[in-house]
PDB file of N, CA and C in Angstrom:
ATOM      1  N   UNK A   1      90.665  94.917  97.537  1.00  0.00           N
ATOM      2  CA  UNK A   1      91.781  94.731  98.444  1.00  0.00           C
ATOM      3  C   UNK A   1      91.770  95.804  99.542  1.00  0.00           C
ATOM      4  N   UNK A   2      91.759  97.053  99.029  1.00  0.00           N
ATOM      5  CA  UNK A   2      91.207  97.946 100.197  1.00  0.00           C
ATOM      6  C   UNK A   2      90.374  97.743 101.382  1.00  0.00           C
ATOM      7  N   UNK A   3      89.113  97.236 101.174  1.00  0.00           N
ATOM      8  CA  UNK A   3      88.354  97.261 101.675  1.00  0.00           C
ATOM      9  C   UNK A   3      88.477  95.935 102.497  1.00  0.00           C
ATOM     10  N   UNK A   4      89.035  95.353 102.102  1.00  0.00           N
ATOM     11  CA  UNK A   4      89.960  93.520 103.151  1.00  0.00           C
ATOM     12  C   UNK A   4      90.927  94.097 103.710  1.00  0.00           C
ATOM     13  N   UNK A   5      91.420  95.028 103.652  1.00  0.00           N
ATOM     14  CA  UNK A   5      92.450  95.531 104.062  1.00  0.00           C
ATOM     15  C   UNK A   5      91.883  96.361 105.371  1.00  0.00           C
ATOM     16  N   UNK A   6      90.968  97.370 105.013  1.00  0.00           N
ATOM     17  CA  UNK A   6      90.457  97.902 106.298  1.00  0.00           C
ATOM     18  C   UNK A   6      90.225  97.126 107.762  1.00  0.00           C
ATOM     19  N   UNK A   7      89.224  96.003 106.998  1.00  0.00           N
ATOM     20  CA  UNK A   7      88.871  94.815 108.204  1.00  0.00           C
ATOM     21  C   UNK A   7      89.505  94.082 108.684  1.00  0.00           C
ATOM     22  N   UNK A   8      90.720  93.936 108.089  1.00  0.00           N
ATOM     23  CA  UNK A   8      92.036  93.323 108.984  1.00  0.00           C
ATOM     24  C   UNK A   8      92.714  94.116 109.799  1.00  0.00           C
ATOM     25  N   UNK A   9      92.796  95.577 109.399  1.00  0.00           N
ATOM     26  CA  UNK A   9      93.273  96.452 110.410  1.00  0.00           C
ATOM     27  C   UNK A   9      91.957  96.752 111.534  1.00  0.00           C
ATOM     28  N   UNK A  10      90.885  96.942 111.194  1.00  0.00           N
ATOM     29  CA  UNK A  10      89.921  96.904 112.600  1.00  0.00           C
ATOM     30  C   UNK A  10      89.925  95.685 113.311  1.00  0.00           C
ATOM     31  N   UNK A  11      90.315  94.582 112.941  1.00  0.00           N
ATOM     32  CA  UNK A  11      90.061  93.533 113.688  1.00  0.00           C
ATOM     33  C   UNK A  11      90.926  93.547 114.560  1.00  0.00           C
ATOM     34  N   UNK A  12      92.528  93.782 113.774  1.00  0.00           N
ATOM     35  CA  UNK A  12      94.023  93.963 114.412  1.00  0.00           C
ATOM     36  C   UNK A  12      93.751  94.925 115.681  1.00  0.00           C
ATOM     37  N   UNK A  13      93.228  95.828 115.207  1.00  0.00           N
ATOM     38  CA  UNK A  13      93.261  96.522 116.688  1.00  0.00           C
ATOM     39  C   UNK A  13      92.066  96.488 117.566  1.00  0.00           C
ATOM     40  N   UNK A  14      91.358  95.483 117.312  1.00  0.00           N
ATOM     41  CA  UNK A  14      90.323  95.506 118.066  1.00  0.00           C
ATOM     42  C   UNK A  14      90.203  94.821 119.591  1.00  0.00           C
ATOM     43  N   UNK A  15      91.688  94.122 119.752  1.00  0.00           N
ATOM     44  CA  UNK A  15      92.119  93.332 120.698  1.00  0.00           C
ATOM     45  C   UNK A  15      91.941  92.075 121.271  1.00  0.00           C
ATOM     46  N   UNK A  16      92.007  91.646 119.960  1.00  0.00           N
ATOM     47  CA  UNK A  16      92.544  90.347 119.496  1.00  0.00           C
ATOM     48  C   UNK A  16      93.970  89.642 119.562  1.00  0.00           C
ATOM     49  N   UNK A  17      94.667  90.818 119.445  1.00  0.00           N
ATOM     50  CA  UNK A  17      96.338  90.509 119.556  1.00  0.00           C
ATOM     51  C   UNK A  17      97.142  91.352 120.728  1.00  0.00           C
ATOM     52  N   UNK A  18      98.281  90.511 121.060  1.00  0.00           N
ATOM     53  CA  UNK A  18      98.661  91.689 121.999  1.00  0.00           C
ATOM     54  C   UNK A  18      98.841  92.879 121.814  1.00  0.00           C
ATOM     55  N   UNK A  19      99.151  93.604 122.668  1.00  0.00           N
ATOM     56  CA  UNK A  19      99.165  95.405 122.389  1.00  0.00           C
ATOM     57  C   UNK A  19     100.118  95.736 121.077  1.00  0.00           C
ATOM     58  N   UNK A  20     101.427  95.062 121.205  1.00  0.00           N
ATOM     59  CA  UNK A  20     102.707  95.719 120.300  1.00  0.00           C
ATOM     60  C   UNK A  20     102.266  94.942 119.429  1.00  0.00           C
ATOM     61  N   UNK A  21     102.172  93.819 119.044  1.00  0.00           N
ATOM     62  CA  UNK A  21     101.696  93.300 117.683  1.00  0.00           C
ATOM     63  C   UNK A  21     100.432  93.565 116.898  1.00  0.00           C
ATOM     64  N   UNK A  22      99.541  94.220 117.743  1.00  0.00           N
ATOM     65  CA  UNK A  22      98.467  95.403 117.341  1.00  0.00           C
ATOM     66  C   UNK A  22      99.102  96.323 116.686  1.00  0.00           C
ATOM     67  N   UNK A  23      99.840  97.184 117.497  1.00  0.00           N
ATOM     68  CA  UNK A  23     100.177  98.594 117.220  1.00  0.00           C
ATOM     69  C   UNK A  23     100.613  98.607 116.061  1.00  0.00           C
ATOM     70  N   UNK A  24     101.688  97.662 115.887  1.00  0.00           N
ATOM     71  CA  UNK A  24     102.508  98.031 114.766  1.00  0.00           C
ATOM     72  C   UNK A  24     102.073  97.053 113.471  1.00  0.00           C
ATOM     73  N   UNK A  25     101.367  96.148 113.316  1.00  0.00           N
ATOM     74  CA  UNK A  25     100.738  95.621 112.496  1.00  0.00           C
ATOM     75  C   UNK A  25      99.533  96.297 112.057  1.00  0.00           C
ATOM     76  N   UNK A  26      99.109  96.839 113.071  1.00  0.00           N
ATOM     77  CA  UNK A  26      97.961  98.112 112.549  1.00  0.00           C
ATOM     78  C   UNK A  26      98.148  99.457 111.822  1.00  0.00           C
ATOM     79  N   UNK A  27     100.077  99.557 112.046  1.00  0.00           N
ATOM     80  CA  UNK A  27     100.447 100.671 111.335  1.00  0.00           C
ATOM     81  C   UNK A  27     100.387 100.221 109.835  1.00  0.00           C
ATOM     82  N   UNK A  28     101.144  99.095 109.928  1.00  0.00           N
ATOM     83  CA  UNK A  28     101.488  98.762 108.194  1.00  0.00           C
ATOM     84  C   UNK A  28     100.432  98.385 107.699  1.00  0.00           C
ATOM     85  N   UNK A  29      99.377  98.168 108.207  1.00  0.00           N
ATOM     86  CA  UNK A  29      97.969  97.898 107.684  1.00  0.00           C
ATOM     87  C   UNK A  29      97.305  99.071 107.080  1.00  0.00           C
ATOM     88  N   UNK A  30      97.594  99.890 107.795  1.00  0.00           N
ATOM     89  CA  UNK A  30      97.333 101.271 107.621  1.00  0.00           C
ATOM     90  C   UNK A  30      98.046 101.756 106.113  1.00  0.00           C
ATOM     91  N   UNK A  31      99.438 101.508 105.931  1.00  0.00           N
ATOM     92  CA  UNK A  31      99.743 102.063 105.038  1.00  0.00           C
ATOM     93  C   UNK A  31      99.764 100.958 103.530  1.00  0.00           C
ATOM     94  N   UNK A  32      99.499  99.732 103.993  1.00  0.00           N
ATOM     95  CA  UNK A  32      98.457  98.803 102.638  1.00  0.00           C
ATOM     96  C   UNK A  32      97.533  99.361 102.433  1.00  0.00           C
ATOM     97  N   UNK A  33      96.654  99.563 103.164  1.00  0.00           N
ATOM     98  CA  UNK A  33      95.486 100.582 102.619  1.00  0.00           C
ATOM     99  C   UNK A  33      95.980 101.978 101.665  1.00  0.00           C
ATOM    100  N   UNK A  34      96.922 102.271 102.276  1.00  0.00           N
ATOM    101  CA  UNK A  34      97.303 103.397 101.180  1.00  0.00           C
ATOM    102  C   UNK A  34      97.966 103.024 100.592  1.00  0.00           C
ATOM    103  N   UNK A  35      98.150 101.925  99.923  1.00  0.00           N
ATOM    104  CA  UNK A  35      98.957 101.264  99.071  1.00  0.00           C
ATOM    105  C   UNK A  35      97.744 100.797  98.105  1.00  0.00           C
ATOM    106  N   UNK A  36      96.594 100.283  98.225  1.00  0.00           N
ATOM    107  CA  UNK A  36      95.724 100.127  97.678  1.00  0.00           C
ATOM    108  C   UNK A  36      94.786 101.339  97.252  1.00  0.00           C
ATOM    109  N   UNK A  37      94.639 102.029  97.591  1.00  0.00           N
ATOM    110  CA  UNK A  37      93.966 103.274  97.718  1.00  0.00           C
ATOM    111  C   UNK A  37      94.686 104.143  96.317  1.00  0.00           C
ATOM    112  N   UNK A  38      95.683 104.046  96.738  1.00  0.00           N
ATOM    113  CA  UNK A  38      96.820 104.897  95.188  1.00  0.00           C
ATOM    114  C   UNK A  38      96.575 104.222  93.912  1.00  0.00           C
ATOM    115  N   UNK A  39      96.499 102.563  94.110  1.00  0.00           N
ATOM    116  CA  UNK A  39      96.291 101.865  92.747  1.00  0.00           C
ATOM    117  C   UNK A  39      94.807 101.933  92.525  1.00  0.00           C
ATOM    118  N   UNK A  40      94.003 101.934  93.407  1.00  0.00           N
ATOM    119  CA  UNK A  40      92.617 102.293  93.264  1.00  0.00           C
ATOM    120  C   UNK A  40      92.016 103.556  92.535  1.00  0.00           C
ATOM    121  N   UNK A  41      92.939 104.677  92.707  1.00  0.00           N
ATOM    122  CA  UNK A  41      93.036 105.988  91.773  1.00  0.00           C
ATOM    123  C   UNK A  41      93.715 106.160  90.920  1.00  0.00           C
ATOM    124  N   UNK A  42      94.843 105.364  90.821  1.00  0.00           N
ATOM    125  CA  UNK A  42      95.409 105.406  89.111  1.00  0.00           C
ATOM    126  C   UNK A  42      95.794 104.028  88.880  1.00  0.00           C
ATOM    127  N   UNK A  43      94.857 103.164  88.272  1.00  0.00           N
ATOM    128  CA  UNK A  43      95.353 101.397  88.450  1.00  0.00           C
ATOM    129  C   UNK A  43      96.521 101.367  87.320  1.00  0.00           C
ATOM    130  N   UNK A  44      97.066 102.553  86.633  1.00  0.00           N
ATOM    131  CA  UNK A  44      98.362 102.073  85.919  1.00  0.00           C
ATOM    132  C   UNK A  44      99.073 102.389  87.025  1.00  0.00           C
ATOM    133  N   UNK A  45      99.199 102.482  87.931  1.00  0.00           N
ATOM    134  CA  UNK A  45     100.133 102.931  88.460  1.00  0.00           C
ATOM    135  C   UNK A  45     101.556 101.341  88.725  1.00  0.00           C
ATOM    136  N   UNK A  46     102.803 102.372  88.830  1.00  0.00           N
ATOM    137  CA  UNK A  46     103.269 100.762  88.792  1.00  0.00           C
ATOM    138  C   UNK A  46     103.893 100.305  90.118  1.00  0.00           C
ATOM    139  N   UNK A  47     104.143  99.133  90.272  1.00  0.00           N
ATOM    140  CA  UNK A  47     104.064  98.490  91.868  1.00  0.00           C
ATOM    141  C   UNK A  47     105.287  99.338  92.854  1.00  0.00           C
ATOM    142  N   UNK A  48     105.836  99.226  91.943  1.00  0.00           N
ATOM    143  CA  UNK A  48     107.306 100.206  92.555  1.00  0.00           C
ATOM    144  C   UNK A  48     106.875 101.427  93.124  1.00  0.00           C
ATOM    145  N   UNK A  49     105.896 101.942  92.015  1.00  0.00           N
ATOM    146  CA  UNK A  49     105.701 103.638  92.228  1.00  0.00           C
ATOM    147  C   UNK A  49     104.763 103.929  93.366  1.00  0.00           C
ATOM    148  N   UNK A  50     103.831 102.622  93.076  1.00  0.00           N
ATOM    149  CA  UNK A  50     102.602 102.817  94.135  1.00  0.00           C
ATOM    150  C   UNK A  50     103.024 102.707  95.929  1.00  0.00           C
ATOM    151  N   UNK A  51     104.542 101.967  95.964  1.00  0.00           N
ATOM    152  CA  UNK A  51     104.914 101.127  96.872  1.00  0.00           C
ATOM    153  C   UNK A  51     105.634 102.383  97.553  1.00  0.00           C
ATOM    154  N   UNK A  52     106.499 103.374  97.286  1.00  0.00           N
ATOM    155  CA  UNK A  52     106.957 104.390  97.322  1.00  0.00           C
ATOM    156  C   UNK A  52     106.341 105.637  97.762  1.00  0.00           C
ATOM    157  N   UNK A  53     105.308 105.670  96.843  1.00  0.00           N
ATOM    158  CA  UNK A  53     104.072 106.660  97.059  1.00  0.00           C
ATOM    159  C   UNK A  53     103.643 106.643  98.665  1.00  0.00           C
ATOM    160  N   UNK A  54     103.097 105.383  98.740  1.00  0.00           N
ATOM    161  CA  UNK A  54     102.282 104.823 100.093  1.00  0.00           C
ATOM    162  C   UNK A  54     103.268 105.014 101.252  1.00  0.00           C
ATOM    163  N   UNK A  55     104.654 104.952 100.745  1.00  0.00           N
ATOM    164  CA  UNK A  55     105.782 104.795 102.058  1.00  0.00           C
ATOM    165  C   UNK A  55     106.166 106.437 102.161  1.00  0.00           C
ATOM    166  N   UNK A  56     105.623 106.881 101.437  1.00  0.00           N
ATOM    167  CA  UNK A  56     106.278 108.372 101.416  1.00  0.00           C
ATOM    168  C   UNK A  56     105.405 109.218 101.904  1.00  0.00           C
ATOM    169  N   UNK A  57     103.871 108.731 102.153  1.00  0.00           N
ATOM    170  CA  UNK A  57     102.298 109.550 102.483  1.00  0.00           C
ATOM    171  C   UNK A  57     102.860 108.813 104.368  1.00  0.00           C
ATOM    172  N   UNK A  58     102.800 107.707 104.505  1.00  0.00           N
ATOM    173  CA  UNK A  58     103.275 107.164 106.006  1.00  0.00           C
ATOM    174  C   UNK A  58     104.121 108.152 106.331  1.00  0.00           C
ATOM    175  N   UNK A  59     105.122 107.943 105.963  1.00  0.00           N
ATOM    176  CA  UNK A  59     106.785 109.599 106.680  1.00  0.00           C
ATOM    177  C   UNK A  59     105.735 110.327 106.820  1.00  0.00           C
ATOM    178  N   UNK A  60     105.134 111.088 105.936  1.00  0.00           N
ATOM    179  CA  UNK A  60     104.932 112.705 106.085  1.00  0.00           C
ATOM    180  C   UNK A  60     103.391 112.381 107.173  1.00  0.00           C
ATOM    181  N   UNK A  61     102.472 111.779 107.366  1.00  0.00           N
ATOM    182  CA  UNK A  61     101.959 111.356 107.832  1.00  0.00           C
ATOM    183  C   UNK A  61     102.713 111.256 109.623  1.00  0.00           C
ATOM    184  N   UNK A  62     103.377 110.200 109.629  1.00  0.00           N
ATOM    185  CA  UNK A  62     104.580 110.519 111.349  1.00  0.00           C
ATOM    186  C   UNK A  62     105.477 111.556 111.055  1.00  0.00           C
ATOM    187  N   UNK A  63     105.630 111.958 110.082  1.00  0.00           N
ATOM    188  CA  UNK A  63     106.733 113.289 110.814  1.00  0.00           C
ATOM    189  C   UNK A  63     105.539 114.402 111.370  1.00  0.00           C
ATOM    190  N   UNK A  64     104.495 114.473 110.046  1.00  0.00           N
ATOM    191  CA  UNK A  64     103.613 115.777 111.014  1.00  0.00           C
ATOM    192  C   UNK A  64     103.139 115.350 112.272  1.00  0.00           C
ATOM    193  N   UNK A  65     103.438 114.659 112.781  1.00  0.00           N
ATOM    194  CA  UNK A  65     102.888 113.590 114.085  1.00  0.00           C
ATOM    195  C   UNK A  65     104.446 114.604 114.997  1.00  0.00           C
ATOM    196  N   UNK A  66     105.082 115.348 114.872  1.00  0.00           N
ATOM    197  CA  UNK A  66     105.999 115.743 115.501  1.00  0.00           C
ATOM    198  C   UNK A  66     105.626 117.415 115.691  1.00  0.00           C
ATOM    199  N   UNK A  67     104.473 117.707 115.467  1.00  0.00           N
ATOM    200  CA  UNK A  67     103.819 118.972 115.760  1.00  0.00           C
ATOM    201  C   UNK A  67     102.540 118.596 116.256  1.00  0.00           C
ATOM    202  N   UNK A  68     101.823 120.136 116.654  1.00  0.00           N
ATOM    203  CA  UNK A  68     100.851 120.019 117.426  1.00  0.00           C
ATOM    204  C   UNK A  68      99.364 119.430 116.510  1.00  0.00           C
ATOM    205  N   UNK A  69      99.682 119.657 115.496  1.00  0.00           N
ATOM    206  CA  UNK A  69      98.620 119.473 114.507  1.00  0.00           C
ATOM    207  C   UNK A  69      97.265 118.200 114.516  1.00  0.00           C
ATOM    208  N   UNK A  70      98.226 116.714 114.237  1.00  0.00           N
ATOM    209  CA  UNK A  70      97.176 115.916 114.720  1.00  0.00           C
ATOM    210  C   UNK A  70      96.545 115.546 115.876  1.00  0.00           C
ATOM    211  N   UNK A  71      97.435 116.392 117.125  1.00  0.00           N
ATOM    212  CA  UNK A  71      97.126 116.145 118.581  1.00  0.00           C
ATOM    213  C   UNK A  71      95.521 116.851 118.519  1.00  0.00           C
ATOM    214  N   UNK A  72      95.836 118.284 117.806  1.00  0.00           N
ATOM    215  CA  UNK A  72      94.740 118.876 118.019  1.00  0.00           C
ATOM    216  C   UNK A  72      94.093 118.610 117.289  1.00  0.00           C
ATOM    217  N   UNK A  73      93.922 117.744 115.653  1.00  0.00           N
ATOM    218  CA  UNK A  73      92.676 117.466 115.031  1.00  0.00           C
ATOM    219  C   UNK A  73      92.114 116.103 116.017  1.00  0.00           C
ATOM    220  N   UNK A  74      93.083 115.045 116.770  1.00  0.00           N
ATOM    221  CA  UNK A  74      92.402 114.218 117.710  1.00  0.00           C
ATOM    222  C   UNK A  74      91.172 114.695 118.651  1.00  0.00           C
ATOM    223  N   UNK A  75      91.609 115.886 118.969  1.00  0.00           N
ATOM    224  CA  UNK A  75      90.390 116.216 119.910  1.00  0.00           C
ATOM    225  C   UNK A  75      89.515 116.873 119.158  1.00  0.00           C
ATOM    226  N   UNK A  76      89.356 117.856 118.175  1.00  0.00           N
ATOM    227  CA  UNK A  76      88.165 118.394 117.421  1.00  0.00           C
ATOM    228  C   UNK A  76      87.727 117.388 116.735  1.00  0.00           C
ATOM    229  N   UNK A  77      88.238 116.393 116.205  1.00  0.00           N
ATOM    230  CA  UNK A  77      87.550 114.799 115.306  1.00  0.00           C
ATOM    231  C   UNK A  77      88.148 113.792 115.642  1.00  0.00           C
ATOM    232  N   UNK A  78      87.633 113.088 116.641  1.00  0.00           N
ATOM    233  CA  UNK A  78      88.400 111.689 117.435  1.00  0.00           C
ATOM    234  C   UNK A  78      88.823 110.740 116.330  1.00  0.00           C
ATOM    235  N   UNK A  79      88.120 110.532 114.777  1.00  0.00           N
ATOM    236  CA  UNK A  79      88.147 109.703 114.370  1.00  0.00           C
ATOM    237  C   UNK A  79      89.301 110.056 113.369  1.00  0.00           C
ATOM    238  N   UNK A  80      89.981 111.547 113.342  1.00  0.00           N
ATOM    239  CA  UNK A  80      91.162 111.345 112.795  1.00  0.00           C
ATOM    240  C   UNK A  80      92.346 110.818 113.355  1.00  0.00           C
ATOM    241  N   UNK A  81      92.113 110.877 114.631  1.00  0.00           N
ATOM    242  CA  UNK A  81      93.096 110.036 115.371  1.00  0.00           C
ATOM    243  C   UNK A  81      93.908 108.564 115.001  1.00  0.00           C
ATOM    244  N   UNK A  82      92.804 107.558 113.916  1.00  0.00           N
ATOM    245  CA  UNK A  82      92.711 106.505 113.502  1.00  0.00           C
ATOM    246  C   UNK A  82      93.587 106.956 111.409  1.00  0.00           C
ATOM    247  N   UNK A  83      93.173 108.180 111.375  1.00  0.00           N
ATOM    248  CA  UNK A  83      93.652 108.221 109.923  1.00  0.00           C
ATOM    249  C   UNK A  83      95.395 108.634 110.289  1.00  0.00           C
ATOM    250  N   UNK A  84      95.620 109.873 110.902  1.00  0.00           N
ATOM    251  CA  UNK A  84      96.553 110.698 111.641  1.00  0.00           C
ATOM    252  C   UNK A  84      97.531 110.365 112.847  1.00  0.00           C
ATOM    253  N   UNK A  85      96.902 109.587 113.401  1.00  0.00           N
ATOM    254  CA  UNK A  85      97.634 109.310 114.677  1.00  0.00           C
ATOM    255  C   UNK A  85      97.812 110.830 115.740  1.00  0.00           C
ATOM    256  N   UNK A  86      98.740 110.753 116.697  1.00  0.00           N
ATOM    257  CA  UNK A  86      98.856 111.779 117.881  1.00  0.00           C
ATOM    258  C   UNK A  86     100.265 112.085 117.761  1.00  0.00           C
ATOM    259  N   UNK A  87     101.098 111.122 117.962  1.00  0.00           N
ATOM    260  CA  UNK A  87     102.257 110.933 118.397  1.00  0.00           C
ATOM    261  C   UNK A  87     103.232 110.431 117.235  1.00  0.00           C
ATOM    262  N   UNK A  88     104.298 110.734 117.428  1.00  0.00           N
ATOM    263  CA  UNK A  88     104.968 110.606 116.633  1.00  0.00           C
ATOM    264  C   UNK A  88     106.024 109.288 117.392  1.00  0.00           C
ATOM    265  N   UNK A  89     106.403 108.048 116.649  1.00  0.00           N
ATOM    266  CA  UNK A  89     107.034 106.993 117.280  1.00  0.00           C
ATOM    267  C   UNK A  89     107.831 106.507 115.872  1.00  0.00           C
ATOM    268  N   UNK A  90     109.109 106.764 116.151  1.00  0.00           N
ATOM    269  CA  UNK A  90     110.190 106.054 115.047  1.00  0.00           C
ATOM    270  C   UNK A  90     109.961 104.605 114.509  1.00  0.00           C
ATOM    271  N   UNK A  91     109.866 103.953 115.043  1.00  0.00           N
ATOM    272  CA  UNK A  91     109.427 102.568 114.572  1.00  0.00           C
ATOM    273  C   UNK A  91     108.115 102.371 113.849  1.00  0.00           C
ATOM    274  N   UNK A  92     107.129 102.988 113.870  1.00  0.00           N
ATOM    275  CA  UNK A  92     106.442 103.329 112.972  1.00  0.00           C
ATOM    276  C   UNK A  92     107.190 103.838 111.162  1.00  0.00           C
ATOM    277  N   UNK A  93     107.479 104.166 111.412  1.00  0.00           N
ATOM    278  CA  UNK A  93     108.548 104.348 109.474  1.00  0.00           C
ATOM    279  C   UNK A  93     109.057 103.359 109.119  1.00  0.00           C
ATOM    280  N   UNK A  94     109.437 102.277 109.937  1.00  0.00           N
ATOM    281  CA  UNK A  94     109.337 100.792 109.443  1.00  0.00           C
ATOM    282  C   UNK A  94     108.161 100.323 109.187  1.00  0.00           C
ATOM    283  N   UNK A  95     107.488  99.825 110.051  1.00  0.00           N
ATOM    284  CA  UNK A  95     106.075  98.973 109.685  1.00  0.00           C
ATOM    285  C   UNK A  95     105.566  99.920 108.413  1.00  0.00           C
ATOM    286  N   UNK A  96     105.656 101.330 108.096  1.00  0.00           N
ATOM    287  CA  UNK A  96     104.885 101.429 106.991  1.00  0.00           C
ATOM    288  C   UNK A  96     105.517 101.297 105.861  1.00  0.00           C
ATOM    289  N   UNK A  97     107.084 100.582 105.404  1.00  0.00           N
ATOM    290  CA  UNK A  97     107.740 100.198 104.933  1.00  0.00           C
ATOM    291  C   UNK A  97     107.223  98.681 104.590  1.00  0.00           C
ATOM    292  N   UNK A  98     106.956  97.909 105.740  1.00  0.00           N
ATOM    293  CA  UNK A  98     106.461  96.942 105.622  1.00  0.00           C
ATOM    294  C   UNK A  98     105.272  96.594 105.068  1.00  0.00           C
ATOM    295  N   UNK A  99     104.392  97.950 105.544  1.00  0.00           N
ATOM    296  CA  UNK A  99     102.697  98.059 105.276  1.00  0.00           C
ATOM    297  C   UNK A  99     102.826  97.411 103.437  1.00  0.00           C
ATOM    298  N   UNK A 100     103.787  98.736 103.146  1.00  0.00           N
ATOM    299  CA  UNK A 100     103.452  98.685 101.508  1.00  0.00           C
ATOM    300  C   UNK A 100     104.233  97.605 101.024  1.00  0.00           C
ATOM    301  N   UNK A 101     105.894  97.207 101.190  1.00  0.00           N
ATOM    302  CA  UNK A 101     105.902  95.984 100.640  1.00  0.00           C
ATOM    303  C   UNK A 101     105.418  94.950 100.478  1.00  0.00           C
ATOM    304  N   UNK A 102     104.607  94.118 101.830  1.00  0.00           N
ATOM    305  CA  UNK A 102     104.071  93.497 101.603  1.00  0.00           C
ATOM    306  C   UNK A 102     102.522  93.653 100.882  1.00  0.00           C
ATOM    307  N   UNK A 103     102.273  94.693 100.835  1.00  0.00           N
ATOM    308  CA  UNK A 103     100.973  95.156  99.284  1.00  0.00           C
ATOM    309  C   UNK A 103     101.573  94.702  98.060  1.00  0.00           C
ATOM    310  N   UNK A 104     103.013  95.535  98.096  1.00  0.00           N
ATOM    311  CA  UNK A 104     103.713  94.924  96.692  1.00  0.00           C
ATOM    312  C   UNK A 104     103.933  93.766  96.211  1.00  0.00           C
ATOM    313  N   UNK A 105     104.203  93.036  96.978  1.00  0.00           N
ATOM    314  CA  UNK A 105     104.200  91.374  96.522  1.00  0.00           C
ATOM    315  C   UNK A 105     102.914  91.090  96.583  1.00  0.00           C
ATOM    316  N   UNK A 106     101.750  91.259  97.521  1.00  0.00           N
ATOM    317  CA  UNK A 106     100.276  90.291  96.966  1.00  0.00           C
ATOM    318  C   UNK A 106      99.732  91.192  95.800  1.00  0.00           C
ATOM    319  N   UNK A 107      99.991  92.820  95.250  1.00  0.00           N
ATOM    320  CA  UNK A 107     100.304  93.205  93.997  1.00  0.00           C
ATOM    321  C   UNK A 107     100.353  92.067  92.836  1.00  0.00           C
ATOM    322  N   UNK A 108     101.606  92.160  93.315  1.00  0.00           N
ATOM    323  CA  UNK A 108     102.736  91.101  91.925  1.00  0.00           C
ATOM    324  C   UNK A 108     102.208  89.890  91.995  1.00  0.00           C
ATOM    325  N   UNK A 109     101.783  88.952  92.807  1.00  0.00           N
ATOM    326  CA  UNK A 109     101.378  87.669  92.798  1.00  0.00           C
ATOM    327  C   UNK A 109      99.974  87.476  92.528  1.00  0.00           C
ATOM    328  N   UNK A 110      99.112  88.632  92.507  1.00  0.00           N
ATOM    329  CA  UNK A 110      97.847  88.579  92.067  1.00  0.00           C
ATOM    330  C   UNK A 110      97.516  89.309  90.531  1.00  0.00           C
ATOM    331  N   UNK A 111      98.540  89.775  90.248  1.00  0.00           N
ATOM    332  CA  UNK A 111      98.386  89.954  88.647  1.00  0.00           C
ATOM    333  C   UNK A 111      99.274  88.930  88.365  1.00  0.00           C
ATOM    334  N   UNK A 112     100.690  87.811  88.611  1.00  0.00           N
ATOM    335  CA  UNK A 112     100.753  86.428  88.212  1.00  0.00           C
ATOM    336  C   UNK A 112      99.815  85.160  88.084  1.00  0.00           C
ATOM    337  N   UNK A 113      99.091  85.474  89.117  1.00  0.00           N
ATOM    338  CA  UNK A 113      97.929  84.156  89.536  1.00  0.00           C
ATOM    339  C   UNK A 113      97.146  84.814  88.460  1.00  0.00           C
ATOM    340  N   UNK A 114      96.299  85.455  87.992  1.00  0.00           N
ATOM    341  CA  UNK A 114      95.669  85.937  87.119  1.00  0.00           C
ATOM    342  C   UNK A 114      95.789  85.883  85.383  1.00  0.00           C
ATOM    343  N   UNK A 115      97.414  85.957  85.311  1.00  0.00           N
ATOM    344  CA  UNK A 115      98.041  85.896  84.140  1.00  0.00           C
ATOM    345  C   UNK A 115      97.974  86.988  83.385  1.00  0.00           C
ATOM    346  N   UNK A 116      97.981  88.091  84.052  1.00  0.00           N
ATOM    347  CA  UNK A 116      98.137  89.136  83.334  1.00  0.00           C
ATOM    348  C   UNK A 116      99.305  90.075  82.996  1.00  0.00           C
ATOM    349  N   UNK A 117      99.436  90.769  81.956  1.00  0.00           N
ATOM    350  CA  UNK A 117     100.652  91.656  82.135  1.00  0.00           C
ATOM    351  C   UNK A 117     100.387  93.253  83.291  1.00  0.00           C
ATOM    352  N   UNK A 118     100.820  92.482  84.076  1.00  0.00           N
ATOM    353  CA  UNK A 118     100.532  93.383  85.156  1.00  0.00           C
ATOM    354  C   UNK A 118     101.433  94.720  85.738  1.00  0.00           C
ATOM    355  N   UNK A 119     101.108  95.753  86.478  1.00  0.00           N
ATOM    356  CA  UNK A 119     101.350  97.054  86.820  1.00  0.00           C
ATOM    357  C   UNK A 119     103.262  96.429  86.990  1.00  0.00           C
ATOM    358  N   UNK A 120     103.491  95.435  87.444  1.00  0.00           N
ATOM    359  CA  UNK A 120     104.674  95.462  87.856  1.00  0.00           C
ATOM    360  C   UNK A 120     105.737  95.639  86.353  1.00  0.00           C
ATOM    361  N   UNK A 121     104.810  95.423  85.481  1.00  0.00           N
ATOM    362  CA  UNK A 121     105.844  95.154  84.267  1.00  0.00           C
ATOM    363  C   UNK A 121     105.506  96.322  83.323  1.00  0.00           C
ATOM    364  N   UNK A 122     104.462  97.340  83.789  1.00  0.00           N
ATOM    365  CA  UNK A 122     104.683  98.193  82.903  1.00  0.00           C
ATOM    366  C   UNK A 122     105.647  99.207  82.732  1.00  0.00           C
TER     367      UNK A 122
END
């Protein structure tokens, strides 16, 4: 899922879609990936916790976006720019709200389709 997850966010911003439905679909994409990424390192983890986790790495993620910090890792490593961002933009703490809920439900519906007793019920 991670790794489907990446290629929907490179595609998303690859400009394919308009600018704002890029931007901010590329945020919450961003933070499915870290929604997958957390269950990928502890697969008990449970959907709630993982969902929380991922929304709570996004905040701290845009709030440090309110110092000089990722401005300046942008220019010493362009490609943190893509992990980090530059700027700090409020509406961003939604979409990564969004990022991970909607992880949480294809979560929950892919350990139902499966039939398993899954992370959501432990």
């Amino acid at each position: 899922m991670a790794a489907a997850t990446l290629v929907a966010g490179l595609l998303v911003r690859s400009g394919v879609l308009p600018k704002w439905w890029a931007k901010y679909l590329g945020v919450a994409l961003w933070c499915t990936l870290v929604y997958w990424l957390v269950v990928l390192v502890r697969p008990t983890t449970r959907v709630r916790t993982a969902c929380v986790i991922a929304v709570v790495i996004g905040w701290a993620v845009e709030l440090a976006q309110l110092t000089p910090g990722p401005a300046w890792l942008a220019r010493a490593a362009p490609i943190s720019r893509w992990v980090f961002g530059t700027t700090f933009n409020a509406p961003d703490l939604v979409a990564y709200v969004v990022g991970a809920g909607g992880a949480a439900l294809v979560h929950v519906a892919l350990e139902r389709a499966l039939g398993r007793r899954g992370a959501s019920e432990r």
